[in-house]
N, C-alpha and C. Protein backbone atom coordinates (compact mmCIF):
# COMPACT_ATOMS: atom_id res chain seq x y z
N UNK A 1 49.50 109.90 -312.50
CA UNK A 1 50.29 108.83 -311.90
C UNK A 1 49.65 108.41 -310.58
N UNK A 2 49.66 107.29 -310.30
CA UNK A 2 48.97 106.81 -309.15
C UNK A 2 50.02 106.72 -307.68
N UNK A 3 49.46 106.85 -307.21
CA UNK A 3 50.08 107.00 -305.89
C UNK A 3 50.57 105.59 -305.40
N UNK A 4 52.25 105.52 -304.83
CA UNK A 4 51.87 104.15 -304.18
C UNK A 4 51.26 103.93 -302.88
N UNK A 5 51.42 102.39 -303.16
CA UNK A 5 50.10 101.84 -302.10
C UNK A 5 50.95 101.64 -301.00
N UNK A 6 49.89 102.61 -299.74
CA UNK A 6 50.91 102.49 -298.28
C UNK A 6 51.49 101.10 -298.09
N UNK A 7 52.73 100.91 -297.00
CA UNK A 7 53.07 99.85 -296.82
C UNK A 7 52.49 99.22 -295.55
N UNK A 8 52.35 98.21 -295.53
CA UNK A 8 51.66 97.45 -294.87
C UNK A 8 52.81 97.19 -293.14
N UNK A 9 51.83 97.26 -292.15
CA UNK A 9 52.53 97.36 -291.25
C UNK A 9 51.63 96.62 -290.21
N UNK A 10 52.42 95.45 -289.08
CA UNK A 10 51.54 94.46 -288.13
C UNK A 10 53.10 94.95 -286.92
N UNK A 11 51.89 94.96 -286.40
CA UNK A 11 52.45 95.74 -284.36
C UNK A 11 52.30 94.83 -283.45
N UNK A 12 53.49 94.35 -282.86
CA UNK A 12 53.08 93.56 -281.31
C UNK A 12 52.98 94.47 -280.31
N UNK A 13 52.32 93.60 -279.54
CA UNK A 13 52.36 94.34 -278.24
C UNK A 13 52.16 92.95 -276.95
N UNK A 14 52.37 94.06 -275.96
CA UNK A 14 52.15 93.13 -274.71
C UNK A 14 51.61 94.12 -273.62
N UNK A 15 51.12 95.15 -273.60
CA UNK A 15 50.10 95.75 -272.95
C UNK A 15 49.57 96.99 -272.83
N UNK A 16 49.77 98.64 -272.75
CA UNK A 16 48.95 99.31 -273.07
C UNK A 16 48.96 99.96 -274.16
N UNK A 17 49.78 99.45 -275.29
CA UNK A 17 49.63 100.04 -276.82
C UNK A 17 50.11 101.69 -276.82
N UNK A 18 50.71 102.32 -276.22
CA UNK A 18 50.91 103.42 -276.38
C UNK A 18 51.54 104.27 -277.81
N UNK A 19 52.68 103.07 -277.90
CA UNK A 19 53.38 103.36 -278.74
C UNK A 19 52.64 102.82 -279.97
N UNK A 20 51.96 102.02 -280.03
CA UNK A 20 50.71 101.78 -281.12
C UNK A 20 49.75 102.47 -281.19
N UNK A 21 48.76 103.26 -280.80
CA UNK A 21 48.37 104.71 -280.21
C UNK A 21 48.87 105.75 -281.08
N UNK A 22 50.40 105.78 -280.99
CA UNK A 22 51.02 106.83 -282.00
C UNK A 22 51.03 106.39 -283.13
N UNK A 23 50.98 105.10 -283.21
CA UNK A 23 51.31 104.98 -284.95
C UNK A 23 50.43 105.20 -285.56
N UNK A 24 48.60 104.53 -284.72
CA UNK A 24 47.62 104.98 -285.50
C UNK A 24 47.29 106.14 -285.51
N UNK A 25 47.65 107.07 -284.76
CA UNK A 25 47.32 108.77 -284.95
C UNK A 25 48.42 109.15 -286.39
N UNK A 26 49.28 108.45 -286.65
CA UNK A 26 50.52 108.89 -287.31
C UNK A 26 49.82 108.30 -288.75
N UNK A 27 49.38 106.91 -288.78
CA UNK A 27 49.18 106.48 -290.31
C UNK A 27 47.32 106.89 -290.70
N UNK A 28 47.02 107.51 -289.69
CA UNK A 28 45.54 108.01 -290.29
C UNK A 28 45.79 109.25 -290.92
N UNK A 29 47.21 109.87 -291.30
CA UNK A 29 47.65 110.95 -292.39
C UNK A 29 47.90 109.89 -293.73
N UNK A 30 47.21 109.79 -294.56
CA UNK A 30 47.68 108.88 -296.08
C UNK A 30 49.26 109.55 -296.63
N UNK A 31 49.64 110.72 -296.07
CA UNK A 31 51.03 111.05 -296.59
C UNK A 31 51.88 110.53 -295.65
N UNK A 32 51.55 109.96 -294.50
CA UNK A 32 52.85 109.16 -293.70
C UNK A 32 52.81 108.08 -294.74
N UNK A 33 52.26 107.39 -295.40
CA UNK A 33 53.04 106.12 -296.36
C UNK A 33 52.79 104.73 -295.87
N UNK A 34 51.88 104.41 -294.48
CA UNK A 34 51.76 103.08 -294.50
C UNK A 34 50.44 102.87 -293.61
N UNK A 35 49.93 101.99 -293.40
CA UNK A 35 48.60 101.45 -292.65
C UNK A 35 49.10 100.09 -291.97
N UNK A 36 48.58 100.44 -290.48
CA UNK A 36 48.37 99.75 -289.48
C UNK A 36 47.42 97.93 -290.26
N UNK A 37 47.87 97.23 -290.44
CA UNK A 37 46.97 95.83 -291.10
C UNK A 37 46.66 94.37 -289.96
N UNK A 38 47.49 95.09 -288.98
CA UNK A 38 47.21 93.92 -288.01
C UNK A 38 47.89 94.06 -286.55
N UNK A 39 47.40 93.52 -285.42
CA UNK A 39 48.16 93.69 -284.26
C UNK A 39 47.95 92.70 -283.59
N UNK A 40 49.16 91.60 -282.80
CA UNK A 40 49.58 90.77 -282.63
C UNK A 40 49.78 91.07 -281.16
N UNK A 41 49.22 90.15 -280.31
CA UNK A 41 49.60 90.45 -278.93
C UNK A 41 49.96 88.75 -278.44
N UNK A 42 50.78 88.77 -277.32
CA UNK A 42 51.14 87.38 -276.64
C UNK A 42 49.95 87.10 -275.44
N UNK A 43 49.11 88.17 -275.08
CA UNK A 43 48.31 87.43 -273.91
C UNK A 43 47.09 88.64 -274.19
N UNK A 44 45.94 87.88 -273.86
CA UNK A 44 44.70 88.68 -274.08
C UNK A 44 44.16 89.58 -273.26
N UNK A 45 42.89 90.65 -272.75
CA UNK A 45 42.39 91.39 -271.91
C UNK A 45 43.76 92.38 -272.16
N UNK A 46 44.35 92.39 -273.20
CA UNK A 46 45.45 94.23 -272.50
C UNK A 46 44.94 95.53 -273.38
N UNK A 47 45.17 96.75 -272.80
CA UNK A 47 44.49 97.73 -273.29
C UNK A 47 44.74 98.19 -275.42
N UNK A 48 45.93 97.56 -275.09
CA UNK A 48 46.20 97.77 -276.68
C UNK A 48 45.44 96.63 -277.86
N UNK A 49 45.26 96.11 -277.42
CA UNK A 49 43.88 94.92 -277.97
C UNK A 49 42.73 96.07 -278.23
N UNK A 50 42.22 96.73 -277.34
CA UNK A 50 41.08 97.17 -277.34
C UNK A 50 41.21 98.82 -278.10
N UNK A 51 42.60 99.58 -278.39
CA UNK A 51 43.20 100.52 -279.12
C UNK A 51 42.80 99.82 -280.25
N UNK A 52 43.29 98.65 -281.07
CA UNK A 52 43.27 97.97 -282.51
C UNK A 52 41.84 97.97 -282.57
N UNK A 53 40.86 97.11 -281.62
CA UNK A 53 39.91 96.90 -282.26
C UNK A 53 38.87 97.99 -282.35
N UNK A 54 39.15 99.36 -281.31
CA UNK A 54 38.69 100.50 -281.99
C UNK A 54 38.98 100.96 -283.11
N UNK A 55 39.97 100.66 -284.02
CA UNK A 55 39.92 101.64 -285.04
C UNK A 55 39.57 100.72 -286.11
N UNK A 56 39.15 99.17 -285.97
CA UNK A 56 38.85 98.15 -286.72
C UNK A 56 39.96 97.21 -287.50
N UNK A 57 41.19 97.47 -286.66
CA UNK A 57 42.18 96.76 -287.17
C UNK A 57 41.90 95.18 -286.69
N UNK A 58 42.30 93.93 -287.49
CA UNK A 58 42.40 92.59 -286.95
C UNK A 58 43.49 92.68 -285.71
N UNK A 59 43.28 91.74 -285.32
CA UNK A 59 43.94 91.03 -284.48
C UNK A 59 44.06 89.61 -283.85
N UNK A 60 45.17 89.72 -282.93
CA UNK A 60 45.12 87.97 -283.11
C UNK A 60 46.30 87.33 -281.76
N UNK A 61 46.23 86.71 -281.13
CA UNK A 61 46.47 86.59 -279.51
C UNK A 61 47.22 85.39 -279.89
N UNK A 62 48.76 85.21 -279.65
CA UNK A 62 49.30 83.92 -279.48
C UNK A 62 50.17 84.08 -278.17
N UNK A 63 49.75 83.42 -277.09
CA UNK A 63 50.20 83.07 -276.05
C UNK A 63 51.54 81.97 -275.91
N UNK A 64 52.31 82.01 -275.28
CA UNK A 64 53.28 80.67 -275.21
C UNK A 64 53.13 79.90 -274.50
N UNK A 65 52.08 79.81 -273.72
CA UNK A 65 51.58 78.56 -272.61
C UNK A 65 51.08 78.21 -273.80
N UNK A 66 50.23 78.08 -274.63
CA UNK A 66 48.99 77.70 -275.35
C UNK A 66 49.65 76.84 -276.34
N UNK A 67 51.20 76.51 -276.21
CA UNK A 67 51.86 76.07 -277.09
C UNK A 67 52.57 74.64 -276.66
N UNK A 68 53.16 73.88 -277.41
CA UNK A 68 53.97 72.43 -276.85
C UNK A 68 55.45 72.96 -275.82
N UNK A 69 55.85 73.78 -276.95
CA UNK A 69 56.98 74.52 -277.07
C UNK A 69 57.32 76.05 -277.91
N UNK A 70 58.37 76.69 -277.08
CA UNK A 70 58.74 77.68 -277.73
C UNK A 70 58.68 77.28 -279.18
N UNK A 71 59.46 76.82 -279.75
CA UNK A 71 59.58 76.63 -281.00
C UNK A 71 58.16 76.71 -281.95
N UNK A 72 56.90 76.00 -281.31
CA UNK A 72 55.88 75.73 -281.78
C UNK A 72 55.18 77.44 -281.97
N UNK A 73 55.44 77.93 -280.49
CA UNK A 73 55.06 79.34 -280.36
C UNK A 73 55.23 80.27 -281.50
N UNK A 74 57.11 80.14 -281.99
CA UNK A 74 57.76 80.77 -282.73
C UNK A 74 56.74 80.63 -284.04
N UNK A 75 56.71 79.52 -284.43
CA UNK A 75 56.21 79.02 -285.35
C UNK A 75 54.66 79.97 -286.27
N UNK A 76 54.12 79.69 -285.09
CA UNK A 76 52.51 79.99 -285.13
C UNK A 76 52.67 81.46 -284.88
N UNK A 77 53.36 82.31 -284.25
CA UNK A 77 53.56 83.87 -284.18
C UNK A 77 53.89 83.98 -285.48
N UNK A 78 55.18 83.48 -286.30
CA UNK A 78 55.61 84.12 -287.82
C UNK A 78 54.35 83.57 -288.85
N UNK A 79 53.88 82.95 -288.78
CA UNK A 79 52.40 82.49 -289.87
C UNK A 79 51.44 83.63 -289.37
N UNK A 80 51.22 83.93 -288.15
CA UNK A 80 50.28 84.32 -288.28
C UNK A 80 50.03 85.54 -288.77
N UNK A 81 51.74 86.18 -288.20
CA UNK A 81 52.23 88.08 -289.09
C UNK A 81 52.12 87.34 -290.52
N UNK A 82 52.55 86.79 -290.97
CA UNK A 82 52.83 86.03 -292.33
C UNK A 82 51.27 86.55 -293.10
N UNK A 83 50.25 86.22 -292.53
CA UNK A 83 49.05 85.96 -293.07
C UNK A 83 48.88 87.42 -293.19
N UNK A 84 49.27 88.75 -293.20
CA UNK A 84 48.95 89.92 -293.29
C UNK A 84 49.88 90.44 -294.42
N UNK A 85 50.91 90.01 -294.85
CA UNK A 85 51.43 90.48 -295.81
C UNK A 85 52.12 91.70 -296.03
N UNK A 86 53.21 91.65 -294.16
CA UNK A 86 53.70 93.09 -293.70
C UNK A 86 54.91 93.47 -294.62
N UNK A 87 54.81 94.68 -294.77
CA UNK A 87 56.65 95.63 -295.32
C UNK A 87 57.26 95.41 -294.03
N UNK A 88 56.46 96.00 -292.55
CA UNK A 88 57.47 96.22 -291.70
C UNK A 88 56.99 95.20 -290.69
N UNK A 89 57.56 95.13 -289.73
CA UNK A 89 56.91 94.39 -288.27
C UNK A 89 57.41 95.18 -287.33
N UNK A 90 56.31 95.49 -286.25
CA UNK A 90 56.89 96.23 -285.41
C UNK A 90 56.54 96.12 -283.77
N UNK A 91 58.05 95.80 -283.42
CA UNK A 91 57.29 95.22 -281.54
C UNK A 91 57.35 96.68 -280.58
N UNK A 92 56.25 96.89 -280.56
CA UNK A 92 56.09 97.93 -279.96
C UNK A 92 55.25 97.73 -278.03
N UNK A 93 56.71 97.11 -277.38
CA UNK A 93 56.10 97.27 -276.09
C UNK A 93 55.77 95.50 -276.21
N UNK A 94 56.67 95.03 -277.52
CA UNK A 94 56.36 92.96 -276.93
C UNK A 94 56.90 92.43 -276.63
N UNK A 95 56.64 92.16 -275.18
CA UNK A 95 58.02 91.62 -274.27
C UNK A 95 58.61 89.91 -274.76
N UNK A 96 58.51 89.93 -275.43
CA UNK A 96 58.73 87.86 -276.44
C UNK A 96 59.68 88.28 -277.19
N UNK A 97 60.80 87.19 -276.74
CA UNK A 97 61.71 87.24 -277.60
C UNK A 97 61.67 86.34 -278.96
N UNK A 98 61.48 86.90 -279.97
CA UNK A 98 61.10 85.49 -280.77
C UNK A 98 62.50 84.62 -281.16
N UNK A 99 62.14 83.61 -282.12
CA UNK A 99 62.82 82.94 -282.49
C UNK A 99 63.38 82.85 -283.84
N UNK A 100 64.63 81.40 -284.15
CA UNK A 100 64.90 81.51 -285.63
C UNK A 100 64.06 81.13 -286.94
N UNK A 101 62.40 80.96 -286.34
CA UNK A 101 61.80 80.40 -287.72
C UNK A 101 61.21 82.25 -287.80
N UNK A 102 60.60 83.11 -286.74
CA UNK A 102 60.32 84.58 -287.18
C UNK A 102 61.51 85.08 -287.61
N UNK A 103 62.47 84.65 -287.03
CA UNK A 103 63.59 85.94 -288.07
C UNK A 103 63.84 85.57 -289.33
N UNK A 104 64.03 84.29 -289.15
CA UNK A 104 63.90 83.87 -290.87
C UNK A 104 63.36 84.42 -291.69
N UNK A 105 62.09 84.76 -290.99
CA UNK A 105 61.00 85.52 -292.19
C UNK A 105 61.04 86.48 -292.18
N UNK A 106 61.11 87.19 -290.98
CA UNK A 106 60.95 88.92 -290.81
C UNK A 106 62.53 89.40 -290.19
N UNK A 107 63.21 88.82 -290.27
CA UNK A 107 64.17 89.63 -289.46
C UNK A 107 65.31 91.01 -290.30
N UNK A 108 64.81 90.83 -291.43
CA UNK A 108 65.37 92.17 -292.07
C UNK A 108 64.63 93.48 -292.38
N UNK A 109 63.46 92.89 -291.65
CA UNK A 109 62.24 94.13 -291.66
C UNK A 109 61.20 93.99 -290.05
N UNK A 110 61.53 93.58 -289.17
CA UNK A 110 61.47 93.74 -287.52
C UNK A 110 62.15 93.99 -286.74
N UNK A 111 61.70 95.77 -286.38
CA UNK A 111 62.10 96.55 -285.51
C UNK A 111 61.48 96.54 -284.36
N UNK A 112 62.59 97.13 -283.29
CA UNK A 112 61.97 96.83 -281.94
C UNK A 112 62.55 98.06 -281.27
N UNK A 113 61.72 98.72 -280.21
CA UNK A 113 62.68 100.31 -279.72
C UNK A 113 62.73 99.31 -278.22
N UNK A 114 63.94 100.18 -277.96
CA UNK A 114 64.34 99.91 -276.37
C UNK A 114 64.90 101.34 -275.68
N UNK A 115 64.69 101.39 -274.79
CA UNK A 115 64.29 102.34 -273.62
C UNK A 115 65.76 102.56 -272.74
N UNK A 116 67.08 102.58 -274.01
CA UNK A 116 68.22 102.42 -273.47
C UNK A 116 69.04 102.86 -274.44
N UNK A 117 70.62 103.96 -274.20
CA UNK A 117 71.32 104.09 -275.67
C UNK A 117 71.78 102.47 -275.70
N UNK A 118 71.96 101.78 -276.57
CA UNK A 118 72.67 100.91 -276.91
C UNK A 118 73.63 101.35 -277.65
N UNK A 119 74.58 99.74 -277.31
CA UNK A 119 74.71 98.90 -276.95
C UNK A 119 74.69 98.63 -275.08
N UNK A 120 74.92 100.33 -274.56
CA UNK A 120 74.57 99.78 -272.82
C UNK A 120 73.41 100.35 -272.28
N UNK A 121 73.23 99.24 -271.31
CA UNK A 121 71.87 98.94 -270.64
C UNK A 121 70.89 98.02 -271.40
N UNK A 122 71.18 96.87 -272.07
CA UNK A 122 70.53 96.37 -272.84
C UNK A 122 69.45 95.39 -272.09
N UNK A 123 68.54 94.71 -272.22
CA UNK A 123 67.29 94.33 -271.28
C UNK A 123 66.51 94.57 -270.80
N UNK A 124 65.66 94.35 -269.79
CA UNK A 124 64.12 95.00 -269.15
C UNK A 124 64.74 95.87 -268.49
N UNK A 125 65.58 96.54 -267.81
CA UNK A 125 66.06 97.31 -267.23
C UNK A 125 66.27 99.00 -266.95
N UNK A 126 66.26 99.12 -268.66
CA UNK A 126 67.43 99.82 -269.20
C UNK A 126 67.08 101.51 -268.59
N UNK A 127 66.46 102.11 -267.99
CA UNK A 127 66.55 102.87 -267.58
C UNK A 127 67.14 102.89 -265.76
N UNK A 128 66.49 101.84 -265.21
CA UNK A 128 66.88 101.30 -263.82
C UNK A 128 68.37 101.52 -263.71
N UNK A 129 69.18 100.81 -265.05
CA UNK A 129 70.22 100.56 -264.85
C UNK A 129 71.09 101.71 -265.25
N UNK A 130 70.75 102.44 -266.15
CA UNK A 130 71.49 103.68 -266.38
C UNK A 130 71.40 104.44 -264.91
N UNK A 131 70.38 104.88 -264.47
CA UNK A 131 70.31 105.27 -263.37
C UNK A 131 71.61 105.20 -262.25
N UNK A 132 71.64 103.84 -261.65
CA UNK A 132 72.54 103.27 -261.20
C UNK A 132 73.56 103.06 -261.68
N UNK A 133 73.85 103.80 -262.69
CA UNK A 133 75.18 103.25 -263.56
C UNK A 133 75.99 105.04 -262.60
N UNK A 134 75.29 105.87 -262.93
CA UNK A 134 75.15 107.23 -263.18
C UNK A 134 75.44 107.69 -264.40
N UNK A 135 74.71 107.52 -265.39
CA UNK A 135 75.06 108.30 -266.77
C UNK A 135 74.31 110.04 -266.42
N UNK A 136 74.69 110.53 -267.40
CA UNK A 136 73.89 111.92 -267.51
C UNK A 136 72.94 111.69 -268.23
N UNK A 137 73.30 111.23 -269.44
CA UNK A 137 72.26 111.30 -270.88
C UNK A 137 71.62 109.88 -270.94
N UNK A 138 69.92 109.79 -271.02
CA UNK A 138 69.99 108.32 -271.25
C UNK A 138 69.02 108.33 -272.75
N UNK A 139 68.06 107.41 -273.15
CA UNK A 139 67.13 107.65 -274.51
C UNK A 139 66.72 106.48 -274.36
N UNK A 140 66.33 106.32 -275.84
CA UNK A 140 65.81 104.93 -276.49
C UNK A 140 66.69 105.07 -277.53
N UNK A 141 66.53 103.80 -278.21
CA UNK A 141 67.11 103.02 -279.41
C UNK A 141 66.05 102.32 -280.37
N UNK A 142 66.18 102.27 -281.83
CA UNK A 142 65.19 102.07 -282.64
C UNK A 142 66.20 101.15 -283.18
N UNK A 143 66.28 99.78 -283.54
CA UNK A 143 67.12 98.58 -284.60
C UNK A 143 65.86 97.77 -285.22
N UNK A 144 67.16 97.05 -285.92
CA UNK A 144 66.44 95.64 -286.67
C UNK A 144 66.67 94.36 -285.79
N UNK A 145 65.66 94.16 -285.27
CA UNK A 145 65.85 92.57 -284.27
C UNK A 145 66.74 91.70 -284.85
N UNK A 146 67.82 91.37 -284.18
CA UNK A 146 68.43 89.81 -284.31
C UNK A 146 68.16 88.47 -283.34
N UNK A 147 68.81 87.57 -283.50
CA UNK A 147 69.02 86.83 -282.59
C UNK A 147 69.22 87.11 -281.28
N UNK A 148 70.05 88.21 -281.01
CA UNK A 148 70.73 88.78 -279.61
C UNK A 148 69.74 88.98 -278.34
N UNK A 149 69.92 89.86 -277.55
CA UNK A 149 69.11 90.20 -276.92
C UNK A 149 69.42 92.16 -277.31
N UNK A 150 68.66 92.68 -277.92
CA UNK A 150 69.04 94.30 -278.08
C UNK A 150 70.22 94.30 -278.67
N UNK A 151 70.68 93.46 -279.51
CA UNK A 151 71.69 93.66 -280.43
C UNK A 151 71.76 93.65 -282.10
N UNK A 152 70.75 94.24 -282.37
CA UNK A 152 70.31 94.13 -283.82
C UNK A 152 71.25 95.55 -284.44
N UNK A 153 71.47 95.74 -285.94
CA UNK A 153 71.72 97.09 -285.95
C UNK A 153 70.71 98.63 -285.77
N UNK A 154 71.28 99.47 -285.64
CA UNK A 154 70.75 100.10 -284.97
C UNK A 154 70.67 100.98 -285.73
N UNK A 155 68.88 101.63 -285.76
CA UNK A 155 68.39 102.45 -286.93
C UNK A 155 68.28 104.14 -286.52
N UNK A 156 68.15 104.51 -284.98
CA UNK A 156 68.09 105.61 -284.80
C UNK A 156 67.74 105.38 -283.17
N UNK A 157 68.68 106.90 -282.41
CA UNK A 157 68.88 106.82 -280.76
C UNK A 157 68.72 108.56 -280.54
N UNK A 158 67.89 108.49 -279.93
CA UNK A 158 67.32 109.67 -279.22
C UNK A 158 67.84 109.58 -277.78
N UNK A 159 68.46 110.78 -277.57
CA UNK A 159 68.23 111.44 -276.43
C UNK A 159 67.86 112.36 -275.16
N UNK A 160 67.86 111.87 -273.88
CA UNK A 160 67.13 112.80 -273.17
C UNK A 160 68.14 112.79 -271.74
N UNK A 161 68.01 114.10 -271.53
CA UNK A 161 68.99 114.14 -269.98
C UNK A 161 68.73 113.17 -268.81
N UNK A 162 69.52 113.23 -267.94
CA UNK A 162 69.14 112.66 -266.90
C UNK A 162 69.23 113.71 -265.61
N UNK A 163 68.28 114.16 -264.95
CA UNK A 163 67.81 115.32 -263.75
C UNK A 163 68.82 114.29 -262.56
N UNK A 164 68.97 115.11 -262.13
CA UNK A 164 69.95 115.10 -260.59
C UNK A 164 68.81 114.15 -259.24
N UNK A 165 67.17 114.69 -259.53
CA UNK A 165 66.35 114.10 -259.18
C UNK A 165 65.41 113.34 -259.86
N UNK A 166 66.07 112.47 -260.44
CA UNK A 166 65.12 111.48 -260.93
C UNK A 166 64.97 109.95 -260.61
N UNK A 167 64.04 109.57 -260.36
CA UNK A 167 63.31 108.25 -260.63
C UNK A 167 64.03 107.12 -261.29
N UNK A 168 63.23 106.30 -261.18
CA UNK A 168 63.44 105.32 -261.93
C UNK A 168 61.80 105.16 -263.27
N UNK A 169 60.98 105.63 -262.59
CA UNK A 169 60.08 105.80 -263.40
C UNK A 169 59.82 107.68 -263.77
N UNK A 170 60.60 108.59 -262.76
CA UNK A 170 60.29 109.82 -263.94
C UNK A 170 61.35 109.93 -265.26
N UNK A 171 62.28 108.95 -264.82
CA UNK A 171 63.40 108.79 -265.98
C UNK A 171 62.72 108.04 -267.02
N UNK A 172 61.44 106.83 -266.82
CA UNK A 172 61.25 106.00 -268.26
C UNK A 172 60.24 106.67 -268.49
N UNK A 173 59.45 107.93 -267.90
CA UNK A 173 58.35 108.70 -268.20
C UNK A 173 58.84 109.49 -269.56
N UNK A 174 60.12 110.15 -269.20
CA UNK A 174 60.66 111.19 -270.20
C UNK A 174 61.06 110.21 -271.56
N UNK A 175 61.56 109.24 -271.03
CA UNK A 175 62.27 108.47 -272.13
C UNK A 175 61.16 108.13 -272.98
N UNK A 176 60.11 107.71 -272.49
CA UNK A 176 58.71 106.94 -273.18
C UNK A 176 58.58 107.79 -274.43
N UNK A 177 58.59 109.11 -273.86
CA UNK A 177 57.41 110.69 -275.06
C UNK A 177 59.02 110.94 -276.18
N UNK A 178 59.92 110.54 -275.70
CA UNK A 178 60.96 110.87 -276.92
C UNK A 178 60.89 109.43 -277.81
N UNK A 179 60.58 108.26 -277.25
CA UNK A 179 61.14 107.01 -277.84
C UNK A 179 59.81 106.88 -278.73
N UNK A 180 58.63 107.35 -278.72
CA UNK A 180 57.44 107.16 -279.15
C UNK A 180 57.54 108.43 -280.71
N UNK A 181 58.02 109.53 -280.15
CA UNK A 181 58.46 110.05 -281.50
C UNK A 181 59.48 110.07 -282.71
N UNK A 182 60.36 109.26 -281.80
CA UNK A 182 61.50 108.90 -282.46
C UNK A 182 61.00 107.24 -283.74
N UNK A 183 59.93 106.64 -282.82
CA UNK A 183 59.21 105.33 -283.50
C UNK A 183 58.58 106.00 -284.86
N UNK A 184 57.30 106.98 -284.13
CA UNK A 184 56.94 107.29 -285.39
C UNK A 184 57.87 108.11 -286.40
N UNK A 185 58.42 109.08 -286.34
CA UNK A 185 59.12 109.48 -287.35
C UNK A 185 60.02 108.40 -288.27
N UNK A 186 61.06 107.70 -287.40
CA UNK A 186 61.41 106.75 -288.29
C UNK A 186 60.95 105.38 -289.24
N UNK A 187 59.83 105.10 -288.48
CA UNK A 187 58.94 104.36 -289.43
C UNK A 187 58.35 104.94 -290.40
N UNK A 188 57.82 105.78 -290.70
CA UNK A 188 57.41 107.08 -291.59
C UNK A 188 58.68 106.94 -292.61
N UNK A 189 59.52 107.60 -292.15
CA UNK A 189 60.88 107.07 -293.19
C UNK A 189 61.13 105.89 -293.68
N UNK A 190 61.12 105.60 -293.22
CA UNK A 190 61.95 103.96 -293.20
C UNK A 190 60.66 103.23 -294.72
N UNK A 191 59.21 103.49 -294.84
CA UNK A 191 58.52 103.11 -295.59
C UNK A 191 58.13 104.18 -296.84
N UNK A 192 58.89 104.70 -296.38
CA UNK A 192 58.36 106.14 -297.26
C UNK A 192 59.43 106.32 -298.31
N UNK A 193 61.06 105.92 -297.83
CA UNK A 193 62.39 106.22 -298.06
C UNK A 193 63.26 105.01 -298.48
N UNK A 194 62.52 104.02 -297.89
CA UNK A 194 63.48 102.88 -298.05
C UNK A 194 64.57 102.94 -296.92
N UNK A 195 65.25 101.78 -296.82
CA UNK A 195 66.70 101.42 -296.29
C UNK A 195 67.78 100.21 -296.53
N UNK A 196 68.70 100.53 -296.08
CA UNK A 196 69.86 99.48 -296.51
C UNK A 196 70.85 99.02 -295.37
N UNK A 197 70.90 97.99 -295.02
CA UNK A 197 71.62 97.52 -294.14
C UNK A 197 72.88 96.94 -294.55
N UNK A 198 74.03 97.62 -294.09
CA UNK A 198 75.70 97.44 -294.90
C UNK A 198 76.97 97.07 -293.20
N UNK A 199 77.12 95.49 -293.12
CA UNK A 199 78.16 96.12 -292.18
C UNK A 199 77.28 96.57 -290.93
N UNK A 200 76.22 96.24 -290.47
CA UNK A 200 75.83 96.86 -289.23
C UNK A 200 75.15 98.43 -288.87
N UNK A 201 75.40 98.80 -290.49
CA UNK A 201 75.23 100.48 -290.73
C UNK A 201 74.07 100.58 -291.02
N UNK A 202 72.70 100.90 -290.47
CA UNK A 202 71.21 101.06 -291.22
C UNK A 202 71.23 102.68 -292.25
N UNK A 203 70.96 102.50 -293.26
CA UNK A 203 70.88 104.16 -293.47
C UNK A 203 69.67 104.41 -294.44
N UNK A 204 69.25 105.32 -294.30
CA UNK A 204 67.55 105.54 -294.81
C UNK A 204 68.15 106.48 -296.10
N UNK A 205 68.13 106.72 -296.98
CA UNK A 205 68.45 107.13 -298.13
C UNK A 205 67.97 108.83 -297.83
């Protein structure tokens, strides 16, 4: 019996690829279940550009100045994932919010982690603001992008304490190394296992 064929997977980014970093250490095992096929960045010269094109993955730079309009942006970002022929999409670290012609296409299979439990602390923030909130416990969050801003349903939330002395950056330091394993493991699943979205409920079989 033949094995199936990994699933195909295209990564944004918007600057040092870290969390793309893990995925390619993660899908150069053929039993994680999918291959890295493309990586998509909004502005050029960033270190995760130069992660892809070491391991010989394509890539491909759409900026939103370079455009009439958002919309046009939107446009030319979903053709261009389009042209790779992804299972998943994955914004790993891409600060662009897209629009309704990419979700159209991808929005039941583009995930995005955020650096916050959701539903609170949702935005660029989200550790800053826990901080200042005073929570104890803060994490990341793994969903399916919607329209919202960090309001997609939500596929899996890791957590990590919050120290009596912490930062604002030794807090997104800790959060980073849990939210990066929490990415790869559940993508691993998620292509390996399938999923079903019911009601807001993601559940991986």
């Amino acid at each position: 019996m033949t094995a199936p064929a990994p699933a195909r997977l295209v990564v944004l980014i918007s600057g040092s690829g870290s969390n793309l970093q893990a995925l390619l250490e993660a899908t150069a095992d053929p039993a994680y279940g999918a291959v890295v096929v493309a990586v998509g960045a909004d502005r050029d010269g960033i270190a995760g550009l130069e992660h892809a094109a070491a391991a010989g993955i394509p890539t491909f730079v759409d900026s939103v100045k370079a455009y009439p309009s958002r919309d046009d942006w939107d446009a030319a970002l979903a053709a261009h994932v389009a042209e790779h022929r992804p299972d998943l999409v994955i914004s790993a670290g891409f600060l662009k919010l897209v629009g309704k012609q990419f979700l159209d296409a991808f929005g039941d299979r583009y995930i995005n982690t955020h650096n916050a439990l959701l539903p609170a602390f949702p935005g660029i923030h989200g550790p800053r603001d826990a901080l200042a909130y005073g929570v104890k416990v803060a994490g990341a969050t793994l969903f399916f992008v919607d329209a919202g801003v960090d309001t997609g349903p939500i596929i899996a939330q890791t957590v990590v304490p919050v120290l009596d002395d912490d930062t604002e950056e030794t807090l997104t330091e800790r959060i980073k190394v849990a939210e990066r394993a929490q990415l790869v493991d559940c993508v691993g699943r998620l292509v390996r296992e399938g999923w079903t979205i019911q009601d807001r409920k993601v559940r991986i079989p």
